[in-house]
Protein backbone atom coordinates (compact mmCIF):
# COMPACT_ATOMS: atom_id res chain seq x y z
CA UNK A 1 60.29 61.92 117.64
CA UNK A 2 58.27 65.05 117.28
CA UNK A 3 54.62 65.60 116.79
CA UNK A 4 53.35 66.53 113.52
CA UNK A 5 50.74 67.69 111.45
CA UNK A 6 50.57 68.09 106.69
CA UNK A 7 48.12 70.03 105.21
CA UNK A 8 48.42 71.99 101.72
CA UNK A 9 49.38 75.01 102.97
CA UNK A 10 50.42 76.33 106.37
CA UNK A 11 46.94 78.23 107.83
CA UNK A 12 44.78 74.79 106.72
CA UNK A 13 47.56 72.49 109.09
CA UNK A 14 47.66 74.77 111.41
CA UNK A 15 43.79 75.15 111.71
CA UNK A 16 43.43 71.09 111.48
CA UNK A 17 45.91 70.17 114.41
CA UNK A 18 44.94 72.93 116.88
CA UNK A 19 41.68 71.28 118.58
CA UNK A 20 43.60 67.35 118.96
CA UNK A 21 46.67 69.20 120.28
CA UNK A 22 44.91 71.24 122.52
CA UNK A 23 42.52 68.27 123.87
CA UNK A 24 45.85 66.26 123.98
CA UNK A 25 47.25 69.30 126.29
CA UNK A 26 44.32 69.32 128.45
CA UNK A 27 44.11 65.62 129.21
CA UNK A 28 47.52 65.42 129.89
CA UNK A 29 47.79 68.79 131.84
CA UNK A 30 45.00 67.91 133.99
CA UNK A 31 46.88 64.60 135.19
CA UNK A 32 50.31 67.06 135.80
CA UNK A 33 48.63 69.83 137.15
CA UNK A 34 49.43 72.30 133.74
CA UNK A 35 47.28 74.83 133.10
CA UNK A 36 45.67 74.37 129.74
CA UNK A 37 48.03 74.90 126.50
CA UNK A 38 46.94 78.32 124.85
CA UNK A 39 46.50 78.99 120.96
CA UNK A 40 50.00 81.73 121.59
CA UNK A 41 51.45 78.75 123.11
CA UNK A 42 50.95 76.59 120.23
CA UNK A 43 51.83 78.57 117.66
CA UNK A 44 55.07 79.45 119.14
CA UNK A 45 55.82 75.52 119.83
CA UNK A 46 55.00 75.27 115.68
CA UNK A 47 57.36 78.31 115.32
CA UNK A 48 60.13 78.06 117.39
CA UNK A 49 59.58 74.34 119.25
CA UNK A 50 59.49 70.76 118.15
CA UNK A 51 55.88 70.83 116.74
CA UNK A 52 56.10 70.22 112.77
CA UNK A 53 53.15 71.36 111.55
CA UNK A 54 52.70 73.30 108.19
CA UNK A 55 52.61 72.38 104.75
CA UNK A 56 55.19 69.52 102.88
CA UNK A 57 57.74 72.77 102.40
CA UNK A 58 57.34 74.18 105.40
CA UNK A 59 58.00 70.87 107.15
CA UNK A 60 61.01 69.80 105.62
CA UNK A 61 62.52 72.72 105.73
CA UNK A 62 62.06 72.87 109.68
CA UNK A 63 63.02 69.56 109.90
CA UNK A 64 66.06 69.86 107.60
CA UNK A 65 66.91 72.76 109.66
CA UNK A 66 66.69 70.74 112.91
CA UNK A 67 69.25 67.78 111.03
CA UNK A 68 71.49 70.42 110.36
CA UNK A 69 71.63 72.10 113.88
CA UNK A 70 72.07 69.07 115.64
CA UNK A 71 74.28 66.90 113.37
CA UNK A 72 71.70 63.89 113.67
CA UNK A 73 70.67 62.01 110.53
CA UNK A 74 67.10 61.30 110.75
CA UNK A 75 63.96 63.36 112.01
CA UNK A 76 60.80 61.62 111.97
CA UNK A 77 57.32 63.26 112.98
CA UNK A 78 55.18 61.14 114.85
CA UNK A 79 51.38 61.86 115.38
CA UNK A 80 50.85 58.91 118.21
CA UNK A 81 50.81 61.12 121.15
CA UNK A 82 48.73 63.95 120.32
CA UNK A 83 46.13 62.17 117.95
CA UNK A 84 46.64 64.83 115.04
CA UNK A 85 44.10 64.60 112.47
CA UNK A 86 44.52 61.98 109.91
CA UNK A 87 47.11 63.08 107.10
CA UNK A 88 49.64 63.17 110.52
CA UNK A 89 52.54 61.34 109.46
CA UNK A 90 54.22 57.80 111.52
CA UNK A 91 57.83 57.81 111.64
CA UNK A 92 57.77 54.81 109.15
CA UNK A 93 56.32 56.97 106.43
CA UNK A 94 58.70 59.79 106.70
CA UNK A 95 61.32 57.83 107.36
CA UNK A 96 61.11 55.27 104.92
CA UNK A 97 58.98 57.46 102.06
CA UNK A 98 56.09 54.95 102.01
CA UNK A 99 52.67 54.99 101.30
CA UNK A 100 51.03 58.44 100.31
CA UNK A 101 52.16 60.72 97.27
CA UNK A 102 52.48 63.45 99.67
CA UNK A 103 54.70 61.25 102.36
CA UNK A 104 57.29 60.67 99.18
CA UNK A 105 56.98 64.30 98.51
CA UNK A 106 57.93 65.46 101.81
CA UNK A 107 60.62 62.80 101.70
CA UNK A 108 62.17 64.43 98.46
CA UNK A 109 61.52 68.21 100.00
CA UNK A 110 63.59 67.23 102.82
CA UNK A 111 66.90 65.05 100.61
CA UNK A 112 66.32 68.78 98.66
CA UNK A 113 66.46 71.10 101.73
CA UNK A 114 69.48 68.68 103.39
């Protein structure tokens, strides 16, 4: 599973799942003895990592991308461990399409973008 975060567009995601993430970082960090995550930090992990946050597009394509490298047939993004705003998405929803208009539409960008 990976962490992540739908908004309309890319900046408005982005904006909405920076302060959980971070919090989640801290707590967490402070029990491992991290430093705290910084905002460079995240947006690289959203850029080149396993955080999927962004818009419906800019999810499934990441996420189609990351089926493709690595030959596996599902991806699911899972909010449960950082406490992403609500909108996050379970792996039931993206994996099975269910419940929102925008969790089927993310589930049709990604059978497009496969």
């Amino acid at each position: 599973h990976s962490p992540g975060f739908i908004a309309d567009t890319d900046e408005q995601a982005r904006k909405a799942a920076w302060p959980p993430y971070r919090a989640f970082h801290h707590k967490v960090g402070k029990e491992r003895g991290w430093p705290p995550v910084t905002h460079a930090q995240y947006i690289h992990e959203i850029e080149n990592g396993s955080l999927y946050v962004g818009s419906a597009e800019t999810v499934a394509q990441k996420i189609a991308k990351a089926m493709k490298k690595k030959a596996i047939g599902i991806k699911a993004i899972n909010d449960d461990s950082h406490r992403l705003p609500s909108g996050s998405y379970t792996c039931a929803q993206v994996c099975m399409g269910i419940s929102s208009t925008e969790t089927k539409r993310l589930t049709m960008l990604l059978l497009r973008n496969w």
